[in-house]
Protein backbone atom coordinates (compact mmCIF):
# COMPACT_ATOMS: atom_id res chain seq x y z
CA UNK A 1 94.95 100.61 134.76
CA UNK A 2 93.33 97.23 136.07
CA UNK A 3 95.62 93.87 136.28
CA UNK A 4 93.68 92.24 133.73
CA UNK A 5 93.89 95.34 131.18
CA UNK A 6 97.93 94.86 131.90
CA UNK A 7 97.23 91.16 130.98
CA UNK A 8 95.63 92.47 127.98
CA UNK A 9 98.14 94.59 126.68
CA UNK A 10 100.90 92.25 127.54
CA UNK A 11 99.21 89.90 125.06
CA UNK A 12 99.05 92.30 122.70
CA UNK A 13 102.80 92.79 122.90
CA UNK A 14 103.45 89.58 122.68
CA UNK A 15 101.70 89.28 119.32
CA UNK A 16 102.90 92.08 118.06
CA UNK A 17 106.25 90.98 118.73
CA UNK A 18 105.80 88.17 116.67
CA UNK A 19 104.40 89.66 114.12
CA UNK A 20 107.61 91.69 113.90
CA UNK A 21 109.36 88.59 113.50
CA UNK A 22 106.77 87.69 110.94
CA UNK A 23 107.58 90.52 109.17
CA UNK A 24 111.26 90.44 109.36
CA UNK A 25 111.45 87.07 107.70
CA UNK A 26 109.48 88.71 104.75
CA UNK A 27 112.43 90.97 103.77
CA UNK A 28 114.48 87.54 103.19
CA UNK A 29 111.35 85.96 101.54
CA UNK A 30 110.81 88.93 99.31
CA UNK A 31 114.63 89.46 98.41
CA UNK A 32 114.63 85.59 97.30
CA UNK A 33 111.37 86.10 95.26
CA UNK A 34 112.27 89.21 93.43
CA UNK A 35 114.72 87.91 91.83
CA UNK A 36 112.78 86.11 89.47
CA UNK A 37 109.33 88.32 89.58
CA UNK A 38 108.47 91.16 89.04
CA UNK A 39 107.14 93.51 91.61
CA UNK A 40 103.68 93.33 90.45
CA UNK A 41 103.49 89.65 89.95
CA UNK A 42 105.39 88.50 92.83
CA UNK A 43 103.16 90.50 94.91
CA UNK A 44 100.58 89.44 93.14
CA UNK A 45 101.33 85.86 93.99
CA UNK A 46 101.70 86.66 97.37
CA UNK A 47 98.01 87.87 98.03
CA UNK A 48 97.10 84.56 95.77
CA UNK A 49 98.13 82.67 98.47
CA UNK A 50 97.08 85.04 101.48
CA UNK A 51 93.61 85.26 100.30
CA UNK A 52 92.95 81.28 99.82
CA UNK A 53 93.07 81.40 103.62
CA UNK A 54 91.77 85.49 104.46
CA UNK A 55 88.75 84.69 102.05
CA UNK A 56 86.86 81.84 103.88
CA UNK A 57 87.53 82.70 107.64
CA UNK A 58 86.59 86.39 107.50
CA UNK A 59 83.25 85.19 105.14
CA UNK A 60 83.21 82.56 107.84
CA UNK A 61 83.64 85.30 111.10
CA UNK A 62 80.55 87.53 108.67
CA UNK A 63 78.17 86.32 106.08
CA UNK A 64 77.78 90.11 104.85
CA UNK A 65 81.38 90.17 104.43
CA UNK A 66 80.54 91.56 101.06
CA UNK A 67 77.99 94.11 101.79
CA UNK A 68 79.43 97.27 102.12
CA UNK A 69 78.22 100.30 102.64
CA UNK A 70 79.01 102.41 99.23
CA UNK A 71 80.34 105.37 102.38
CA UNK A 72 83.17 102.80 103.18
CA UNK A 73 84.95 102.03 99.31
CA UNK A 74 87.08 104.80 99.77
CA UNK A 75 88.97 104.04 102.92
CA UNK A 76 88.57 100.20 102.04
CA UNK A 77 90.44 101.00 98.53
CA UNK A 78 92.45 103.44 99.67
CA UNK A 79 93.98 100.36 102.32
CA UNK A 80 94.12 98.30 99.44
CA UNK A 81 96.36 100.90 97.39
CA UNK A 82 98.02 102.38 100.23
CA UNK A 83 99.12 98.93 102.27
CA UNK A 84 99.05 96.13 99.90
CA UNK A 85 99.45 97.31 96.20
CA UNK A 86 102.10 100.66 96.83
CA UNK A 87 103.93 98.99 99.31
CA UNK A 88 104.45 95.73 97.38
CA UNK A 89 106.07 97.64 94.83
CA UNK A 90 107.90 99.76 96.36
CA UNK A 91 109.01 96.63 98.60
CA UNK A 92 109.90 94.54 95.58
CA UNK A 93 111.69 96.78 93.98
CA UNK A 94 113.95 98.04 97.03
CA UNK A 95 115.12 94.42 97.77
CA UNK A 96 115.58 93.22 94.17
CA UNK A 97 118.80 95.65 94.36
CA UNK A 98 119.78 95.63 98.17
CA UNK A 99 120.52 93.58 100.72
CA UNK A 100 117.49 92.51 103.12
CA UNK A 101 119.07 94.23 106.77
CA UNK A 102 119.30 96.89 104.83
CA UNK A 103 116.16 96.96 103.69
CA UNK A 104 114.66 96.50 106.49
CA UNK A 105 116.46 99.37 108.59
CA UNK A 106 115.10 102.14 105.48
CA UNK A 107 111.45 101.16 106.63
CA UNK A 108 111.87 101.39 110.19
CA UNK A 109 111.34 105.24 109.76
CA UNK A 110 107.80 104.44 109.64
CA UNK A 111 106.96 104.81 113.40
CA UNK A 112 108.02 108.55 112.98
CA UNK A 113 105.87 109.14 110.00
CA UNK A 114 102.72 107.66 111.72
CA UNK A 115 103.46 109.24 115.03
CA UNK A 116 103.37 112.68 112.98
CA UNK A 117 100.54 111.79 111.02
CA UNK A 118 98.35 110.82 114.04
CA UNK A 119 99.15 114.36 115.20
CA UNK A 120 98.03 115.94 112.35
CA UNK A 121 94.46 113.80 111.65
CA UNK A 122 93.42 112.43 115.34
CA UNK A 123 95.17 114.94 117.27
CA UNK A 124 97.04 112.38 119.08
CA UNK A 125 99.47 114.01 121.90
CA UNK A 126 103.18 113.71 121.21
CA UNK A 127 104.44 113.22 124.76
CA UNK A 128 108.16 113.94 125.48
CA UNK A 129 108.38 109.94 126.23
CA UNK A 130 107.34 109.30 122.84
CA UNK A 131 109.37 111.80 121.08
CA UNK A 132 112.33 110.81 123.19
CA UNK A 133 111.56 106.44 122.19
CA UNK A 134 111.12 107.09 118.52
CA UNK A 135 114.41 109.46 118.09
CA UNK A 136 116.42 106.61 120.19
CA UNK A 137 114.98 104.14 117.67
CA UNK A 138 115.38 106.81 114.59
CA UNK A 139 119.24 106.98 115.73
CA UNK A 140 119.97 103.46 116.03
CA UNK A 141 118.30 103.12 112.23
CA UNK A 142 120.65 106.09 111.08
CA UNK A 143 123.61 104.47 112.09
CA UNK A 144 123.10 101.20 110.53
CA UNK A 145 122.34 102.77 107.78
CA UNK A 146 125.46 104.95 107.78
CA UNK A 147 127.63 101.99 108.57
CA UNK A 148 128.48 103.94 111.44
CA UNK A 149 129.70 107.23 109.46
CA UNK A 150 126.30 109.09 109.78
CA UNK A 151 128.22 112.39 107.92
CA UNK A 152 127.77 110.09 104.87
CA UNK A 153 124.29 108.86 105.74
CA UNK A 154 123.06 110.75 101.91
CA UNK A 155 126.07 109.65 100.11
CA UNK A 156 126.01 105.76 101.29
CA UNK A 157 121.80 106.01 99.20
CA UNK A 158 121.42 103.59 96.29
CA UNK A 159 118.32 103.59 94.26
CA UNK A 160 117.39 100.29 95.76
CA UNK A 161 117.11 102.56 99.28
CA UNK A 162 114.91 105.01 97.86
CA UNK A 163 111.99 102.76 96.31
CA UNK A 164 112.63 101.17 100.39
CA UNK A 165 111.88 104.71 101.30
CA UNK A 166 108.58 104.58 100.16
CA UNK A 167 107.45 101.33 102.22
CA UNK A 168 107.18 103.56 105.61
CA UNK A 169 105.44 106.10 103.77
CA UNK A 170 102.59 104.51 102.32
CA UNK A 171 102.64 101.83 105.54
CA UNK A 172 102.10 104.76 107.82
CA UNK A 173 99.38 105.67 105.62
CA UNK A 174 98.00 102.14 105.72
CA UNK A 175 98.29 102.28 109.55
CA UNK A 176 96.48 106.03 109.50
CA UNK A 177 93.45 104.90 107.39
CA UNK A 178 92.72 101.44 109.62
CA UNK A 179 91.78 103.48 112.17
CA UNK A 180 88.15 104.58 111.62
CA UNK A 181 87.89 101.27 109.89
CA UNK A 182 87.69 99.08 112.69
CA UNK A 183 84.62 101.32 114.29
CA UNK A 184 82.57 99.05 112.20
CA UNK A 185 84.59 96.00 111.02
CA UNK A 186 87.26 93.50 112.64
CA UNK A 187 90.71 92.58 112.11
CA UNK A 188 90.22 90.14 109.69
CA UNK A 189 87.69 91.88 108.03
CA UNK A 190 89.87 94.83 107.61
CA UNK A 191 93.07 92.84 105.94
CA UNK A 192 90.99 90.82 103.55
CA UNK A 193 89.40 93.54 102.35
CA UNK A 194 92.67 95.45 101.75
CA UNK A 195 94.27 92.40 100.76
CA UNK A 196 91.32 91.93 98.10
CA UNK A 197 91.45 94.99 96.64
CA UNK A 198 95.09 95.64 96.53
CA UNK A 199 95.61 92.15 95.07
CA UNK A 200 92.85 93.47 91.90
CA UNK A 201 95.17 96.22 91.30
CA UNK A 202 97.96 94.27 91.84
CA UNK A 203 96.78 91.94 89.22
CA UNK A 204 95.82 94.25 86.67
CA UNK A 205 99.59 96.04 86.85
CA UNK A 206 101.01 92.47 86.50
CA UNK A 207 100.49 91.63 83.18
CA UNK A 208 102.45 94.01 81.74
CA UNK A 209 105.55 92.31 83.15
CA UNK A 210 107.21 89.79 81.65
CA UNK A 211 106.80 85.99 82.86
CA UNK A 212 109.79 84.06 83.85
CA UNK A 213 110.96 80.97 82.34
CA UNK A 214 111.68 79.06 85.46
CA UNK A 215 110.85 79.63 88.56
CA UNK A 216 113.02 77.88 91.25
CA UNK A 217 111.28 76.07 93.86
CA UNK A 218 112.56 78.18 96.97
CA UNK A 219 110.80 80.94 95.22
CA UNK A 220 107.53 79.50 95.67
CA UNK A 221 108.19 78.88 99.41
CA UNK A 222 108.84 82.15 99.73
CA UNK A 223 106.25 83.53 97.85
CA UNK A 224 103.83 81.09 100.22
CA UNK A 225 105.76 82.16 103.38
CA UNK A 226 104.52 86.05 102.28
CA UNK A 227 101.01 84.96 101.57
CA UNK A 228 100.57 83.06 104.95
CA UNK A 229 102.93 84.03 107.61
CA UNK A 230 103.56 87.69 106.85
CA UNK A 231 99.83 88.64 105.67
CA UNK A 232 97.25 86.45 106.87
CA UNK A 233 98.65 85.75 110.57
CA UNK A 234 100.50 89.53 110.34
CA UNK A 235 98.02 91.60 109.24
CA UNK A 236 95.10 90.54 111.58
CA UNK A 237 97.46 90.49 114.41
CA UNK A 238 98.93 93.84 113.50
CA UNK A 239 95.47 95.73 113.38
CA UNK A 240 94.25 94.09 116.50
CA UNK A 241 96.96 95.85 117.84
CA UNK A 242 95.68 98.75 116.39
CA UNK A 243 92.48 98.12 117.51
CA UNK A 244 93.58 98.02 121.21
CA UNK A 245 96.38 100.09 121.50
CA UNK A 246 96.11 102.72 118.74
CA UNK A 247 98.34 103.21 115.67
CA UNK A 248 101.37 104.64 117.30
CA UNK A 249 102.00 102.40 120.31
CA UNK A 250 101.39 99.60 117.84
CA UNK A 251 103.60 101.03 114.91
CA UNK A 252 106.96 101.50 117.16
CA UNK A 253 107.09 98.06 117.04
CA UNK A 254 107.81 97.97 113.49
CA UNK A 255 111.49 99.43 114.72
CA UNK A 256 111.92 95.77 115.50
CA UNK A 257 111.48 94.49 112.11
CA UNK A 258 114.81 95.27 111.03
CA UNK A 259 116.29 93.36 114.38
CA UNK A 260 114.70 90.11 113.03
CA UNK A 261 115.42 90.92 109.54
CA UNK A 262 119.18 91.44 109.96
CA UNK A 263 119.67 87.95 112.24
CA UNK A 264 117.92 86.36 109.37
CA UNK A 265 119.73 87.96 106.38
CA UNK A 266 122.78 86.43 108.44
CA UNK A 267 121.45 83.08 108.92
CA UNK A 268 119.52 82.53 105.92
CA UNK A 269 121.24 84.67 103.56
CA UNK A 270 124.57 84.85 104.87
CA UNK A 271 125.03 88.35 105.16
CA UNK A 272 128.34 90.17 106.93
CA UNK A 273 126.97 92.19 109.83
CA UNK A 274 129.61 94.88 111.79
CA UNK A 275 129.60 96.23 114.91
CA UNK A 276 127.28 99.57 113.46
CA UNK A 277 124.29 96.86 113.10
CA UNK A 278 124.29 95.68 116.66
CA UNK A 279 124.99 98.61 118.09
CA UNK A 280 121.99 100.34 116.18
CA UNK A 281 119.86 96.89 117.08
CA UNK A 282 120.15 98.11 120.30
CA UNK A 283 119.34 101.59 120.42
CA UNK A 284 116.27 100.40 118.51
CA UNK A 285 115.17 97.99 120.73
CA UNK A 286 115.48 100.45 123.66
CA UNK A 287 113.42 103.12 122.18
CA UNK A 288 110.71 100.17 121.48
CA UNK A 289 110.73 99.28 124.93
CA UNK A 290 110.58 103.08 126.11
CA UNK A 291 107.38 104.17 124.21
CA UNK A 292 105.64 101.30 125.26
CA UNK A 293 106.37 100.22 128.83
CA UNK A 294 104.74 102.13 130.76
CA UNK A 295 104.84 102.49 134.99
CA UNK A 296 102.56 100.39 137.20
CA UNK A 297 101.08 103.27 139.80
């Protein structure tokens, strides 16, 4: 590996480090907004606002933006359904009951699924260092989860943690399918397509929820802080990483989402946080950093 392709991935980490951040701030976003919306609607809102800004710089970045080849609907919808409209629900409706950390530390699981899933469709090797990084992470998850008494992890389940159950499975199905799009499209490209297409279906879903009355003003902010920070800048880093890296080094990251998430429940939301948490924080952290640092030779 040449010093400037280490400069190269270190700037990928970097950015997808902060998009983890990104992302962890969107559990406190989306736990303030869906408690007025629904999950249909507030999702809804939030690809509104994300595609006021996706819309003219990818059209911008490609004047055929909107020439696609009739071949490439059915991975481009299936992003849209898989990424943006499934996980919105499933999103909304898991933090309209629980609290954001733990939230957060439900879809961390999805490294595992898209580690397995690469193995099954790109026969991508499972090295022992991989396998050894995502059960450290996995661990640290099941302990938070189990507030530290992981014989109860399937007792302590609500049925706010099982709609956040299926965020890491359509995710990793999200991450799966952007593969062999960007062989012929970029980044941006590739979220404002998904973003588009989810948001239709999104859209037509919506109306059959009820509007609310008032909406308090912190519920637009957060609603805008989904649409710009956590898909437009997120969502173009997040498949560059893809681009360079591939979808598993890229997706262990996500293992730090809940990290960020949980030190912003506490300081936004003012949620109690025990010893389990950090302790868990840690061990996912450390499995992060031991898929993904690799050796200089």
């Amino acid at each position: 590996m040449s010093e400037l392709n280490h400069h190269t991935i270190r700037y990928v980490y970097v950015k997808l480090v902060l998009v983890t951040m990104a992302w962890g701030g969107t559990f406190i976003a989306t736990r303030i907004a869906a408690q007025t919306f629904g999950p249909f609607t507030g999702a809804a809102y939030r690809y509104a606002f994300a595609l006021v800004f996706l819309l003219p710089l990818a059209f911008r970045q490609n004047r055929k933006l909107f020439s696609v080849d009739r071949s490439q609907l059915p991975i481009l919808l299936l992003l849209g359904f898989s990424g943006i409209f499934a996980y919105n629900y499933f999103f909304f409706k898991g933090l309209k009951t629980i609290p954001a950390s733990r939230g957060a530390l439900l879809a961390a699981l999805n490294p595992t699924i898209v580690m397995l899933l690469s193995a099954v469709f790109y026969k991508e090797k499972i090295t022992p260092r991989k396998m050894v990084g995502i059960l450290i992470s996995l661990v640290g998850v099941v302990i938070v989860i189990s507030r530290g008494k992981v014989t109860e992890l399937l007792s302590s389940l609500e049925t706010g943690d099982l709609f956040m159950l299926g965020c890491p499975v359509t995710w990793a199905m999200y991450t799966i399918a952007a593969r062999p799009v960007l062989k012929y499209t970029t980044p941006l490209q590739a979220s404002t397509w998904a973003s588009l297409t989810g948001f239709m279906m999104l859209l037509l879903f919506s109306a059959s929820e009820p509007y609310p009355a008032e909406i308090p003003s912190g519920v637009w902010l957060a609603l805008l802080y989904l649409g710009i920070i956590g898909t437009v800048v997120a969502f173009v880093w997040y498949y560059d990483g893809i681009m360079r890296i591939g979808p598993t080094r890229t997706s262990i990251f996500n293992n730090l989402v809940p990290v960020f998430a949980v030190i912003f429940s506490v300081l936004i939301l003012k949620e109690q946080v025990s010893w389990y948490t950090w302790v868990g924080g840690a061990m996912v952290i450390g499995g992060v950093l031991f898929v993904n640092l690799q050796r200089r030779k």
